[in-house]
PDB file of N, CA and C in Angstrom:
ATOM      1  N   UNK A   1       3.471  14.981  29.061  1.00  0.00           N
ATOM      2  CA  UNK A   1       2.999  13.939  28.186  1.00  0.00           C
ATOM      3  C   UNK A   1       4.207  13.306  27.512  1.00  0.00           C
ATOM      4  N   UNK A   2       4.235  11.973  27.432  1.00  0.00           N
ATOM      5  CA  UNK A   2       5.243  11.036  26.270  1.00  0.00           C
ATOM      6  C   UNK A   2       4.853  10.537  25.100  1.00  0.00           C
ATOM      7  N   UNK A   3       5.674  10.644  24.334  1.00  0.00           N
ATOM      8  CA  UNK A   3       5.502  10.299  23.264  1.00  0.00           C
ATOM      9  C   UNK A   3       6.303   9.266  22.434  1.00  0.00           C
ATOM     10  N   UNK A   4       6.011   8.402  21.970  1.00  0.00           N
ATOM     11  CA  UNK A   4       7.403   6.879  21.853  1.00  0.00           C
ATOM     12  C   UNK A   4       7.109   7.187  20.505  1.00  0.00           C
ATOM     13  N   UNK A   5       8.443   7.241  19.309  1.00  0.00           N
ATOM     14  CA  UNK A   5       8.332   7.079  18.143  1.00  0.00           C
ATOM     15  C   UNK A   5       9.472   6.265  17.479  1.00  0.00           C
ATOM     16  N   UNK A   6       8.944   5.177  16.799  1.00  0.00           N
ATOM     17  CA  UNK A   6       9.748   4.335  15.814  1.00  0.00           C
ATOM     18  C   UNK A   6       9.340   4.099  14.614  1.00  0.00           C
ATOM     19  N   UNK A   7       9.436   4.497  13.369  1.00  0.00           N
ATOM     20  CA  UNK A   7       8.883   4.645  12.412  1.00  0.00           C
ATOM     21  C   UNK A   7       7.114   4.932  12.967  1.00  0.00           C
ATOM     22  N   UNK A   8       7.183   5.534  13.126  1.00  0.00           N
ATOM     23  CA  UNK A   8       5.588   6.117  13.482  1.00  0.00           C
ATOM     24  C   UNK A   8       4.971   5.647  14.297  1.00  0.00           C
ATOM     25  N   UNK A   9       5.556   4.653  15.224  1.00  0.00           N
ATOM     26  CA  UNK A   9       4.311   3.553  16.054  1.00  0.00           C
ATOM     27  C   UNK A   9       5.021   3.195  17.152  1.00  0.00           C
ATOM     28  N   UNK A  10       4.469   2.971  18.178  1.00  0.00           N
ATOM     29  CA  UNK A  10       4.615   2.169  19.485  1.00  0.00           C
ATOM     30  C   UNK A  10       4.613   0.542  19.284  1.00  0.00           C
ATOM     31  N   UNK A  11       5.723   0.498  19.512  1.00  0.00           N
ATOM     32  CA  UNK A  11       5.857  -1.295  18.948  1.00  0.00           C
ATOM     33  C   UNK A  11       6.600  -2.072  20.317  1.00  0.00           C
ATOM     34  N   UNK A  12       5.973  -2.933  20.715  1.00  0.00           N
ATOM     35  CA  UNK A  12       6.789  -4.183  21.781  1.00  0.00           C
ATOM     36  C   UNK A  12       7.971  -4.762  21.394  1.00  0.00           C
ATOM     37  N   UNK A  13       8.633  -4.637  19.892  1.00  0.00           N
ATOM     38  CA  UNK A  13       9.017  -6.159  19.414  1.00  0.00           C
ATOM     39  C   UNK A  13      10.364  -5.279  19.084  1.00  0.00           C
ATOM     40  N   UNK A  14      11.514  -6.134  19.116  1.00  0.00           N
ATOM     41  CA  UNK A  14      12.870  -6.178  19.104  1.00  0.00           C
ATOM     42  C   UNK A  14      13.069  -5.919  17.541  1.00  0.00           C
ATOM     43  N   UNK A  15      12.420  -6.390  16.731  1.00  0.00           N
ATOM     44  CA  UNK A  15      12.473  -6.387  15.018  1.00  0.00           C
ATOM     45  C   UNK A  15      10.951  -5.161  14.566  1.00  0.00           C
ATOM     46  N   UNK A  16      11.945  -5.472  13.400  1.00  0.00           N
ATOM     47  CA  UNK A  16      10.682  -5.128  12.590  1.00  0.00           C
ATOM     48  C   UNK A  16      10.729  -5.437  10.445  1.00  0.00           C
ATOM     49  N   UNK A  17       9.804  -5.811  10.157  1.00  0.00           N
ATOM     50  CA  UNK A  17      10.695  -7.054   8.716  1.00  0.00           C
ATOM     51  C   UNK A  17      11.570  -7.932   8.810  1.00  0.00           C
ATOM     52  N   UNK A  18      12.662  -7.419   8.101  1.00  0.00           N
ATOM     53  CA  UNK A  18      13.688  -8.175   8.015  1.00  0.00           C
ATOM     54  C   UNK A  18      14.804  -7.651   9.175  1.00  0.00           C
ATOM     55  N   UNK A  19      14.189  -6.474   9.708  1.00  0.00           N
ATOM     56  CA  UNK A  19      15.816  -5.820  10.336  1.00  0.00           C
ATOM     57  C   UNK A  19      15.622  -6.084  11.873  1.00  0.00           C
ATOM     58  N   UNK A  20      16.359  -6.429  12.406  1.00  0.00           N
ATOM     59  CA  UNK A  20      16.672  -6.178  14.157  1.00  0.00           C
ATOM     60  C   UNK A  20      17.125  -5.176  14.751  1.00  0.00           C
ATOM     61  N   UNK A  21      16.910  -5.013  16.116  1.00  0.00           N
ATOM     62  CA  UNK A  21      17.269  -3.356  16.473  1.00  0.00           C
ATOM     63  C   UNK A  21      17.995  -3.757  17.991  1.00  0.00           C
ATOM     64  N   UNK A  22      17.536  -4.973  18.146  1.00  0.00           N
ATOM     65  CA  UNK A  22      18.515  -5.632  19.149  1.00  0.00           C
ATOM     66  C   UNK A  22      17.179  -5.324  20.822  1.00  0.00           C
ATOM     67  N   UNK A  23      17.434  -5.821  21.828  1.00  0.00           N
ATOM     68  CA  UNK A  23      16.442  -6.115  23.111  1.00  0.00           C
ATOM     69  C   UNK A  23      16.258  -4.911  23.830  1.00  0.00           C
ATOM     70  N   UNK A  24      17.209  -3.695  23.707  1.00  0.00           N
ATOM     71  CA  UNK A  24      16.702  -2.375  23.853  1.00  0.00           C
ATOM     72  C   UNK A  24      15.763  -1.664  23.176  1.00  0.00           C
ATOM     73  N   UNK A  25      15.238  -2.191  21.718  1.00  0.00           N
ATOM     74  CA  UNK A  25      14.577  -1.738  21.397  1.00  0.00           C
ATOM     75  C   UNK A  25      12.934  -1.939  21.744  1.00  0.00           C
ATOM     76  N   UNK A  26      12.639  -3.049  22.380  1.00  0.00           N
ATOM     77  CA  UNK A  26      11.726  -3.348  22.955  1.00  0.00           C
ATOM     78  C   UNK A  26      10.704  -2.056  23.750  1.00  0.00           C
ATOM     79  N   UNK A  27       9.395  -2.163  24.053  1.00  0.00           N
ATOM     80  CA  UNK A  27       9.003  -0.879  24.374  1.00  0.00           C
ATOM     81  C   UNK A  27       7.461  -1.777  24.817  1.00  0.00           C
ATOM     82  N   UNK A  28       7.434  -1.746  26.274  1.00  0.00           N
ATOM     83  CA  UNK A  28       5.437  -2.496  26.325  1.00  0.00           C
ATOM     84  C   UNK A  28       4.673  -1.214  26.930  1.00  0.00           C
ATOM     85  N   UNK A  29       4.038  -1.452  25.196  1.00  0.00           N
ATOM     86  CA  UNK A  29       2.729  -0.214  25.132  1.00  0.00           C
ATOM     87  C   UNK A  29       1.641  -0.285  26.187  1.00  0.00           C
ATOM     88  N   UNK A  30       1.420  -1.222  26.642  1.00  0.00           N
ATOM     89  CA  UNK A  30       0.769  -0.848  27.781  1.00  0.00           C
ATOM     90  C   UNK A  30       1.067  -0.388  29.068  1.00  0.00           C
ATOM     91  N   UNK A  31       2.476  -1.095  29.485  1.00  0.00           N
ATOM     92  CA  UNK A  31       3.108  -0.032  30.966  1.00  0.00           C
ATOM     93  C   UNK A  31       3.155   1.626  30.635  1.00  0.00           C
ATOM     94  N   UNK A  32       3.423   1.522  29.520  1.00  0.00           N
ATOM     95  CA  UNK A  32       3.434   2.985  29.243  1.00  0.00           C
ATOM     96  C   UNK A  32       2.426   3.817  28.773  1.00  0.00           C
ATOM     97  N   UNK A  33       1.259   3.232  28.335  1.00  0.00           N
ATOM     98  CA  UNK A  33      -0.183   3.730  28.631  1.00  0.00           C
ATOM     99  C   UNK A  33      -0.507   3.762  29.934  1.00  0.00           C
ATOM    100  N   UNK A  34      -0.827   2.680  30.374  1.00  0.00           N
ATOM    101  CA  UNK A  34      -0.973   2.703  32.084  1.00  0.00           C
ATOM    102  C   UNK A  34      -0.427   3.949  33.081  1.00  0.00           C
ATOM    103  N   UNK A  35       0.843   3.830  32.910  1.00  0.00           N
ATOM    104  CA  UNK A  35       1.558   5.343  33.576  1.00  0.00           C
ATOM    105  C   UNK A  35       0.862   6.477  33.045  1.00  0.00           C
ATOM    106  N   UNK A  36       0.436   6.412  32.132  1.00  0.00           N
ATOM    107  CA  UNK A  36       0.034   8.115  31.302  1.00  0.00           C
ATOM    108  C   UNK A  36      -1.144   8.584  31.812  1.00  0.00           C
ATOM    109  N   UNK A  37      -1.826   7.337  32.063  1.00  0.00           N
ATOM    110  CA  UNK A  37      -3.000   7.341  32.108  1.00  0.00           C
ATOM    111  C   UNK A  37      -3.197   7.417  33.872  1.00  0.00           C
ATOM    112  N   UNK A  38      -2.761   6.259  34.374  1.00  0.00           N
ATOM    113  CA  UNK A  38      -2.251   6.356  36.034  1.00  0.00           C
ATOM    114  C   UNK A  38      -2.032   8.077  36.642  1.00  0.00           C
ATOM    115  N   UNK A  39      -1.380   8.493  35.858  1.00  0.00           N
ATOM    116  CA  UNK A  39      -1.070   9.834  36.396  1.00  0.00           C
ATOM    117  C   UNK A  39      -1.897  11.545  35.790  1.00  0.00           C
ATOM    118  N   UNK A  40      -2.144  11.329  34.647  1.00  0.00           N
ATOM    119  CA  UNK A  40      -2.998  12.255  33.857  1.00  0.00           C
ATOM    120  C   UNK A  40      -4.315  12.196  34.481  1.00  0.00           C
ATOM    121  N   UNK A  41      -4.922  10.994  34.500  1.00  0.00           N
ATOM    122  CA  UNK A  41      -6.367  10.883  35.062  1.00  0.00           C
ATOM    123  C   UNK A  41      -6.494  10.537  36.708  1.00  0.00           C
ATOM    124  N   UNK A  42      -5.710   9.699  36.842  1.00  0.00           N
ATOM    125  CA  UNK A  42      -5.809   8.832  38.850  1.00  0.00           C
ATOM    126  C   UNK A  42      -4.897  10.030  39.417  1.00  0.00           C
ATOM    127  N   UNK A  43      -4.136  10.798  39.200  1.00  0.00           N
ATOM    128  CA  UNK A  43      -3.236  11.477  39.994  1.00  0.00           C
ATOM    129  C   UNK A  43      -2.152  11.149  40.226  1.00  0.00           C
ATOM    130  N   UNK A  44      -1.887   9.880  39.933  1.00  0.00           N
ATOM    131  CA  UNK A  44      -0.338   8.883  41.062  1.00  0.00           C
ATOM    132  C   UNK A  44       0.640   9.709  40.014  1.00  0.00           C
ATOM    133  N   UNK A  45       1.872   9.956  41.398  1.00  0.00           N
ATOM    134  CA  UNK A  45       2.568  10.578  40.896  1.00  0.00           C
ATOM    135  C   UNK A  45       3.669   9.595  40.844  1.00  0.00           C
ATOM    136  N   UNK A  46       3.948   9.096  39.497  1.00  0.00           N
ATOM    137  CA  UNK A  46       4.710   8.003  39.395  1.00  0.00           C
ATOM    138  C   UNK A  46       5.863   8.587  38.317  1.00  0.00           C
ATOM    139  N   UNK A  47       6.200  10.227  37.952  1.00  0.00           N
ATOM    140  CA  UNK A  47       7.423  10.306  37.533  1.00  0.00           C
ATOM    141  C   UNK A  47       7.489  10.843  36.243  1.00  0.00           C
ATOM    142  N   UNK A  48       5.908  10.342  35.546  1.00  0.00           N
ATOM    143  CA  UNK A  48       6.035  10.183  33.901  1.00  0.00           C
ATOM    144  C   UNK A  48       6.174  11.878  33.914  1.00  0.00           C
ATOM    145  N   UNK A  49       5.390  12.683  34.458  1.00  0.00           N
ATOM    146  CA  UNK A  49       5.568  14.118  34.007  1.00  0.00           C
ATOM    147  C   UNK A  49       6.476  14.904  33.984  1.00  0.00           C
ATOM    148  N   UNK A  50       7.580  14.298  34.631  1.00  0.00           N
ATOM    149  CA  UNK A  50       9.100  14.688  34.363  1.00  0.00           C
ATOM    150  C   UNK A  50      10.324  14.403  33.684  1.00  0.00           C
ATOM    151  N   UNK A  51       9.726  12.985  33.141  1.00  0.00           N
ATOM    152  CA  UNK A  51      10.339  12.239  32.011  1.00  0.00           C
ATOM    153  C   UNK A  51      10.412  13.326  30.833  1.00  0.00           C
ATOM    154  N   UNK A  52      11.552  13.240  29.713  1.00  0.00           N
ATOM    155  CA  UNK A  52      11.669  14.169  28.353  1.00  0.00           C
ATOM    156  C   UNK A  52      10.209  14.015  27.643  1.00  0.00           C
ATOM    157  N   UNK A  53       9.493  14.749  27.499  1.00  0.00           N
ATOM    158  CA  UNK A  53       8.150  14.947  26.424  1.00  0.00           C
ATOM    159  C   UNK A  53       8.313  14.512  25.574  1.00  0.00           C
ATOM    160  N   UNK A  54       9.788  13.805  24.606  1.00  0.00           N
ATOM    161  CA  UNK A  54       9.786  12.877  23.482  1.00  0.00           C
ATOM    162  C   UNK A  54      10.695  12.316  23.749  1.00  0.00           C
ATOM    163  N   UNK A  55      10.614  10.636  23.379  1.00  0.00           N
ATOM    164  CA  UNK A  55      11.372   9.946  23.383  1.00  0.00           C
ATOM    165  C   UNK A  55      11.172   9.198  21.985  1.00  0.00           C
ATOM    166  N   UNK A  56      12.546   9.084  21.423  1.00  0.00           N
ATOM    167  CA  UNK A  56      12.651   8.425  19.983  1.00  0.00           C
ATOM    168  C   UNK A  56      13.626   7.600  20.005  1.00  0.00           C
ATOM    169  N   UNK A  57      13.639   6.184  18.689  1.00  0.00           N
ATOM    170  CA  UNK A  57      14.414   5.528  18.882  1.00  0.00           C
ATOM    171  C   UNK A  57      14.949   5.905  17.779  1.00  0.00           C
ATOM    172  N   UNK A  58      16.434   5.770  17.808  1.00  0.00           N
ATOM    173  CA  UNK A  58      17.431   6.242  16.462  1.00  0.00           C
ATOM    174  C   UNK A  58      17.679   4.321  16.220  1.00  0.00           C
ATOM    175  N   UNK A  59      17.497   4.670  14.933  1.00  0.00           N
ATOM    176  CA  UNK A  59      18.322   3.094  14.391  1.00  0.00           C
ATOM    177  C   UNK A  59      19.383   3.234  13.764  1.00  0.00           C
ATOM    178  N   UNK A  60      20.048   2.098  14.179  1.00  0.00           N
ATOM    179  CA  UNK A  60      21.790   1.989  13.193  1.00  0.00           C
ATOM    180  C   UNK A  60      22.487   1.674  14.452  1.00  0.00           C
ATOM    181  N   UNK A  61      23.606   1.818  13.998  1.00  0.00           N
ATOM    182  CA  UNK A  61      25.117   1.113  15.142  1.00  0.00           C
ATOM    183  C   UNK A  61      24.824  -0.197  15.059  1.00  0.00           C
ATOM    184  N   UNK A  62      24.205  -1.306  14.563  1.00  0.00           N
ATOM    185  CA  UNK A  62      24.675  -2.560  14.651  1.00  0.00           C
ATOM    186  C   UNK A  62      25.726  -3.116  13.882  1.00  0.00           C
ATOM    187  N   UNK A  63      25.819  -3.931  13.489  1.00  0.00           N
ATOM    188  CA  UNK A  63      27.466  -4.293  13.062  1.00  0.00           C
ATOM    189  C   UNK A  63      26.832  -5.187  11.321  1.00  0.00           C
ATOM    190  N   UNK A  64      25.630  -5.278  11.125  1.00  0.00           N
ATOM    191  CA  UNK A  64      25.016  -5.627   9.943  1.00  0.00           C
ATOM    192  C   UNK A  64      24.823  -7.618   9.818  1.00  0.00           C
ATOM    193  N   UNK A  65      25.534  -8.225  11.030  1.00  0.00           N
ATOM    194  CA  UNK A  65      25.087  -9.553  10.816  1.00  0.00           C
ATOM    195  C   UNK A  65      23.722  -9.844  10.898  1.00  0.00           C
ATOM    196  N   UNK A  66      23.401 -11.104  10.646  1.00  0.00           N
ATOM    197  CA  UNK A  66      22.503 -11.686  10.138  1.00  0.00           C
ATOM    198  C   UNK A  66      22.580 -12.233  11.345  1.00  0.00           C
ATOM    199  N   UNK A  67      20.879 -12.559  12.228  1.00  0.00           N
ATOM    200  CA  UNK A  67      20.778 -12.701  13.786  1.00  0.00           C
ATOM    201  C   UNK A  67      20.322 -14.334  13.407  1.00  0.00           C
ATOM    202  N   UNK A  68      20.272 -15.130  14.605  1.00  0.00           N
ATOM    203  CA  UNK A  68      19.746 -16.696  13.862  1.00  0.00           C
ATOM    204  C   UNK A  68      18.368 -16.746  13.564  1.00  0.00           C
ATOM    205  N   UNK A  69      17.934 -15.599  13.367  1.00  0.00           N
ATOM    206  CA  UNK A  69      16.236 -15.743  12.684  1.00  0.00           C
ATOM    207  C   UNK A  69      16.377 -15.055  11.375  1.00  0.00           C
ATOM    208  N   UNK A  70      17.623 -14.731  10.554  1.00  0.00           N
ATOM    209  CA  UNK A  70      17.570 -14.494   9.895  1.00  0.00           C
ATOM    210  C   UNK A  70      17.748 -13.051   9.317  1.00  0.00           C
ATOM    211  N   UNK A  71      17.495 -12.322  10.303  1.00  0.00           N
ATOM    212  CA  UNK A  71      17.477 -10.644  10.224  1.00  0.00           C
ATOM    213  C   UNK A  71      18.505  -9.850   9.827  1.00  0.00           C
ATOM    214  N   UNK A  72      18.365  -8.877   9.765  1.00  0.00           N
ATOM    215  CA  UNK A  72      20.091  -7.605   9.698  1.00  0.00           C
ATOM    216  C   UNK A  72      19.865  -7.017  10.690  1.00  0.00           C
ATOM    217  N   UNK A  73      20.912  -7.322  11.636  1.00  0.00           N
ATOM    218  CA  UNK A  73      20.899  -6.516  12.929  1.00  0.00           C
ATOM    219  C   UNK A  73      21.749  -5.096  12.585  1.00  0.00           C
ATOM    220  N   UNK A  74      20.682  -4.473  12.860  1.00  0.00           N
ATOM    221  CA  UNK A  74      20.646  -2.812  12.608  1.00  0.00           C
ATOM    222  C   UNK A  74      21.202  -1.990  14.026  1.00  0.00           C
ATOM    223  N   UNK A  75      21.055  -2.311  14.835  1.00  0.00           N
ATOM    224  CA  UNK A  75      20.983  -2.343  16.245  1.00  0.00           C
ATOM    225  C   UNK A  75      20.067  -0.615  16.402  1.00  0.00           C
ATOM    226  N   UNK A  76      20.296   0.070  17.726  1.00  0.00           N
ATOM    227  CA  UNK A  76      19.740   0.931  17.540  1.00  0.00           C
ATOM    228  C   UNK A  76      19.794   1.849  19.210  1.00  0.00           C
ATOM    229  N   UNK A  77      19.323   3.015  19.854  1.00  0.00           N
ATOM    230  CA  UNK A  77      19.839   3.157  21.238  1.00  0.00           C
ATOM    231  C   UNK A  77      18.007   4.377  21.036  1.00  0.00           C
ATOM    232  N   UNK A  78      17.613   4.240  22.046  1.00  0.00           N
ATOM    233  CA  UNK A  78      16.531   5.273  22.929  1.00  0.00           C
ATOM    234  C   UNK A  78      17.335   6.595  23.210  1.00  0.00           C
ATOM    235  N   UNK A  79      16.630   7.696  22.718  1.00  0.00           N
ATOM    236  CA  UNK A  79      17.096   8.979  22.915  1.00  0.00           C
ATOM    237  C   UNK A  79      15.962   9.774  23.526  1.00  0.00           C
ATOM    238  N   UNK A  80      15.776  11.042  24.691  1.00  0.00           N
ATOM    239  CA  UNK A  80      15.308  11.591  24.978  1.00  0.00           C
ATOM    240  C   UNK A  80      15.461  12.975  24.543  1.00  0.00           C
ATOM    241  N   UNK A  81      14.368  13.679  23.936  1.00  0.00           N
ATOM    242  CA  UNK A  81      14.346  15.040  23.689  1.00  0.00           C
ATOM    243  C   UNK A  81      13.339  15.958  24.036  1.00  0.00           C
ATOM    244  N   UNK A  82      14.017  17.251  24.072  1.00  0.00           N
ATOM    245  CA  UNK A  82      12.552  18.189  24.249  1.00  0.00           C
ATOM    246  C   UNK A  82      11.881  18.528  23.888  1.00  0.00           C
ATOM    247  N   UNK A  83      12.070  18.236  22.202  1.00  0.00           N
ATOM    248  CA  UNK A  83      10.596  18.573  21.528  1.00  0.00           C
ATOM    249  C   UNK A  83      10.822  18.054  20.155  1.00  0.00           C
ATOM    250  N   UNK A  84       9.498  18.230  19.997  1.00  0.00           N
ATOM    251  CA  UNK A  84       9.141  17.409  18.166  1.00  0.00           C
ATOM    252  C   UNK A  84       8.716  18.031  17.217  1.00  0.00           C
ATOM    253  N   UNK A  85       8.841  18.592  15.771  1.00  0.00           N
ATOM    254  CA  UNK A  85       9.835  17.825  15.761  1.00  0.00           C
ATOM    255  C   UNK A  85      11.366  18.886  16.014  1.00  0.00           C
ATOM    256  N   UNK A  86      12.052  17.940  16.019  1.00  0.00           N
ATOM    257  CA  UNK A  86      13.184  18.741  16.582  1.00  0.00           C
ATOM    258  C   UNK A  86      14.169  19.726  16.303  1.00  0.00           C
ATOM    259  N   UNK A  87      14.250  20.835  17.204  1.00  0.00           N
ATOM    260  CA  UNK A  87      14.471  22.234  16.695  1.00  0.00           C
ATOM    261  C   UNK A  87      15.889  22.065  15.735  1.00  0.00           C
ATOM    262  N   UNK A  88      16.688  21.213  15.733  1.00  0.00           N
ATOM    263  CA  UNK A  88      17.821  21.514  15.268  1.00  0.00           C
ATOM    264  C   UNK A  88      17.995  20.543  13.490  1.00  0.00           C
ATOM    265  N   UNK A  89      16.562  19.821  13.731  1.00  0.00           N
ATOM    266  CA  UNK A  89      15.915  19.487  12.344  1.00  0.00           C
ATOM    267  C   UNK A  89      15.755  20.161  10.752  1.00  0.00           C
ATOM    268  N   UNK A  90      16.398  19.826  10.105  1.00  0.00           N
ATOM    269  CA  UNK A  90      16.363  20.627   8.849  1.00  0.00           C
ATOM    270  C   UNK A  90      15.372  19.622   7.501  1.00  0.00           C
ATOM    271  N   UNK A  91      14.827  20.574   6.999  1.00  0.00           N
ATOM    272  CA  UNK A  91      13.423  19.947   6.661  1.00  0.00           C
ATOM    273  C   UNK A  91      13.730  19.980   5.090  1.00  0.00           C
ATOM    274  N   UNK A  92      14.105  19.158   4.269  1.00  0.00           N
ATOM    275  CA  UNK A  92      14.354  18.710   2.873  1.00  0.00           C
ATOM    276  C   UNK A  92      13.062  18.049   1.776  1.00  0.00           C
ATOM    277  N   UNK A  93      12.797  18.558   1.034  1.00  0.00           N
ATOM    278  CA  UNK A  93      11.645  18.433  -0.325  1.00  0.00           C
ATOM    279  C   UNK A  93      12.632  17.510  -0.707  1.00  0.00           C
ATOM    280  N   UNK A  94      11.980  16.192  -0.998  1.00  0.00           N
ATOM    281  CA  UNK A  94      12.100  15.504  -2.220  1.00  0.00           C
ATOM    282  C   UNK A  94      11.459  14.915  -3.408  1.00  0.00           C
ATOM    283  N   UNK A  95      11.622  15.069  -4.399  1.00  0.00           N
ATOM    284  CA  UNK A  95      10.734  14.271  -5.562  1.00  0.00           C
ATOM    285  C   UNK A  95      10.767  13.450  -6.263  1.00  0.00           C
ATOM    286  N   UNK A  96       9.665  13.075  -6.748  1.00  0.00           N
ATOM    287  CA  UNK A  96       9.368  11.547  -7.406  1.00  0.00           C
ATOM    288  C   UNK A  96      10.045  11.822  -8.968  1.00  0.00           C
ATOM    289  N   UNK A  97      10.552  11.143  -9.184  1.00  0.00           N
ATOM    290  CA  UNK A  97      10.954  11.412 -10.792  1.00  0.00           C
ATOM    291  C   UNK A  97      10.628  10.399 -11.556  1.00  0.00           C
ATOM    292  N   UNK A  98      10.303  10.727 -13.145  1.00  0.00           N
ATOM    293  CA  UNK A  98       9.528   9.405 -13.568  1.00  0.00           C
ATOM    294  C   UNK A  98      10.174   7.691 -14.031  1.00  0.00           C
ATOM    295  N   UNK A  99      11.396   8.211 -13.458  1.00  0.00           N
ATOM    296  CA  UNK A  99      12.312   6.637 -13.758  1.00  0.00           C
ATOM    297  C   UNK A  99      12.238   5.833 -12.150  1.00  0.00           C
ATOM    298  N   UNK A 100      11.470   6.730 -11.475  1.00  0.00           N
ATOM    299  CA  UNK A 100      11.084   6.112  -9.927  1.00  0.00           C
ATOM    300  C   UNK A 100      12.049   6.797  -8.313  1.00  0.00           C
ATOM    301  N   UNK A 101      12.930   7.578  -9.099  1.00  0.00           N
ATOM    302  CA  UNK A 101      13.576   7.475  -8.025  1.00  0.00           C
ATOM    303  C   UNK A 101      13.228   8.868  -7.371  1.00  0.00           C
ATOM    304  N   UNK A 102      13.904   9.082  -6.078  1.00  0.00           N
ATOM    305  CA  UNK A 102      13.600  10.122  -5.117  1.00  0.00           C
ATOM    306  C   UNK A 102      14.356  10.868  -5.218  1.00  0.00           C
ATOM    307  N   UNK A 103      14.327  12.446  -4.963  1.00  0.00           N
ATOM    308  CA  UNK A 103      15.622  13.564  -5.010  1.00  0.00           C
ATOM    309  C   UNK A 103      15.375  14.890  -4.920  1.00  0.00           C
ATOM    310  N   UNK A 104      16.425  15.413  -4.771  1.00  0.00           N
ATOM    311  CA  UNK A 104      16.222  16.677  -3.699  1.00  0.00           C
ATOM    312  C   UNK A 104      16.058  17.346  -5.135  1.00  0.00           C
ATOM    313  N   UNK A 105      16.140  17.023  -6.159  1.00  0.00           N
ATOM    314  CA  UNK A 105      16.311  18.179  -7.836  1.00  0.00           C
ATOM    315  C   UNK A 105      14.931  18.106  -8.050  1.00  0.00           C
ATOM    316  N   UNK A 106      14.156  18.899  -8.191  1.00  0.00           N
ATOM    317  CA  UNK A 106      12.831  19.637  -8.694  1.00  0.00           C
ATOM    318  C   UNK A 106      12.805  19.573 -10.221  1.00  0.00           C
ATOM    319  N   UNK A 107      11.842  18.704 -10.419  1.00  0.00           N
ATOM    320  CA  UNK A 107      12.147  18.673 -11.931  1.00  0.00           C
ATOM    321  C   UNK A 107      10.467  19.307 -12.096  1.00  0.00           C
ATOM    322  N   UNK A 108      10.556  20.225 -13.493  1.00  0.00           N
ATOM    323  CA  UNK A 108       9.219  21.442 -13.730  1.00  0.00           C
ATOM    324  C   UNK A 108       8.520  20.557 -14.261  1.00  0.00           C
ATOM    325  N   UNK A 109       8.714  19.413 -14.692  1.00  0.00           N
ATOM    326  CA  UNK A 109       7.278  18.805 -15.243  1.00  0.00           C
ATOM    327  C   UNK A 109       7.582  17.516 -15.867  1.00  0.00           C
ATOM    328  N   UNK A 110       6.775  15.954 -15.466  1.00  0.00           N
ATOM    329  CA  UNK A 110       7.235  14.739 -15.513  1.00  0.00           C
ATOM    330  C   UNK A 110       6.408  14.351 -16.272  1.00  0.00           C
ATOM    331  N   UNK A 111       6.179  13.132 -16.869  1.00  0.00           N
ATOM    332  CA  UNK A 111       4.943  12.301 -16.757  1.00  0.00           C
ATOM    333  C   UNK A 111       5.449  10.708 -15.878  1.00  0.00           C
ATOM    334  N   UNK A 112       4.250   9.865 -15.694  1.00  0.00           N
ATOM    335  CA  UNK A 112       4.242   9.053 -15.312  1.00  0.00           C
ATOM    336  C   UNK A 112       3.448   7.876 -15.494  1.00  0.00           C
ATOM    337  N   UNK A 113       3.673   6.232 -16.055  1.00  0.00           N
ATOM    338  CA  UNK A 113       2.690   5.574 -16.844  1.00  0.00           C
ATOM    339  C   UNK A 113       2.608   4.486 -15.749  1.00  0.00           C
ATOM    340  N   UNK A 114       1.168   4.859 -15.691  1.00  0.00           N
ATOM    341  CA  UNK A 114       0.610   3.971 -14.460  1.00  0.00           C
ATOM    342  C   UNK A 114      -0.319   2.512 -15.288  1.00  0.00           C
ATOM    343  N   UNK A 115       0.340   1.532 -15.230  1.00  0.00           N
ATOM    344  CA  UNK A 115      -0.628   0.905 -15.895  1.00  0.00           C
ATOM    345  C   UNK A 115      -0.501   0.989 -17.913  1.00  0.00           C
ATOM    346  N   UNK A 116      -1.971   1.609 -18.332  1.00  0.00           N
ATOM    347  CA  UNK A 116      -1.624   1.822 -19.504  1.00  0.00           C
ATOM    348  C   UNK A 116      -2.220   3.311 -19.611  1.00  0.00           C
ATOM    349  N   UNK A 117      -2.437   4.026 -18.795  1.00  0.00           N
ATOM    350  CA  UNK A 117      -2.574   5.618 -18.337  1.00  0.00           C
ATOM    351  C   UNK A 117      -1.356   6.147 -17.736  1.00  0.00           C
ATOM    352  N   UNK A 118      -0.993   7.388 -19.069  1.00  0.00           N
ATOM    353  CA  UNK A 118       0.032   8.374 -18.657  1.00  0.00           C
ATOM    354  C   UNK A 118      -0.503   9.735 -17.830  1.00  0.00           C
ATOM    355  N   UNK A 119      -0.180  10.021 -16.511  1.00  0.00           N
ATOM    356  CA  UNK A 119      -0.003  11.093 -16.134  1.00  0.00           C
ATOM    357  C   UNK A 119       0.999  12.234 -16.357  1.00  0.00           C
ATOM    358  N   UNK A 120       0.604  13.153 -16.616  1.00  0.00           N
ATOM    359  CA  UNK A 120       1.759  14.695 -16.937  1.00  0.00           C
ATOM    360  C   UNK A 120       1.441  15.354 -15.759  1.00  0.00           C
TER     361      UNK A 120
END
């Protein structure tokens, strides 16, 4: 089985917001349903079951210009792996703190004013 991940989703498109990832990043969700499906259910042995069981796209390496639509080219390259998530993955807690920001420091007890309701 394959699995395509870019921020969580199977996407066709070279961008995504404001950022570019450049024409490798491209991906059509349906050839690659079709195959899964072509071969899981019809039988045709067209390859996919020997392909890496995950494939992910890493973003970065672009050079940070601005593409003529406006974007930040981020650029980005397709990686194949053997599994998800990945064994050599180290898994980090972070928390919300109440001035907004994110961080690996555990703080024992916040509040937070949503509106004109404080949470503790």
């Amino acid at each position: 089985m394959e699995m395509d991940i870019r921020d969580g989703e199977i996407s066709p498109t070279e961008w995504a917001g404001e950022v570019e990832f450049g024409p490798s990043a491209s991906v059509d969700p349906d050839q690659l349903t079709s195959r899964w499906f072509d071969h899981w259910l019809k039988g045709v042995d067209n390859g996919i079951d020997r392909e890496a069981p995950v494939h992910i796209f890493i973003m970065g390496g672009g050079d940070g210009h601005k593409t003529g639509d406006g974007r930040l080219f981020a650029g980005g390259c397709w990686r194949d792996e053997p599994e998800w998530p990945l064994k050599r993955a180290t898994q980090t807690s972070y928390y919300l703190h109440s001035n907004g920001v994110l961080s690996t420091r555990f703080v024992e007890k916040m509040s937070i004013c949503i509106g004109s309701m404080t949470v503790v």
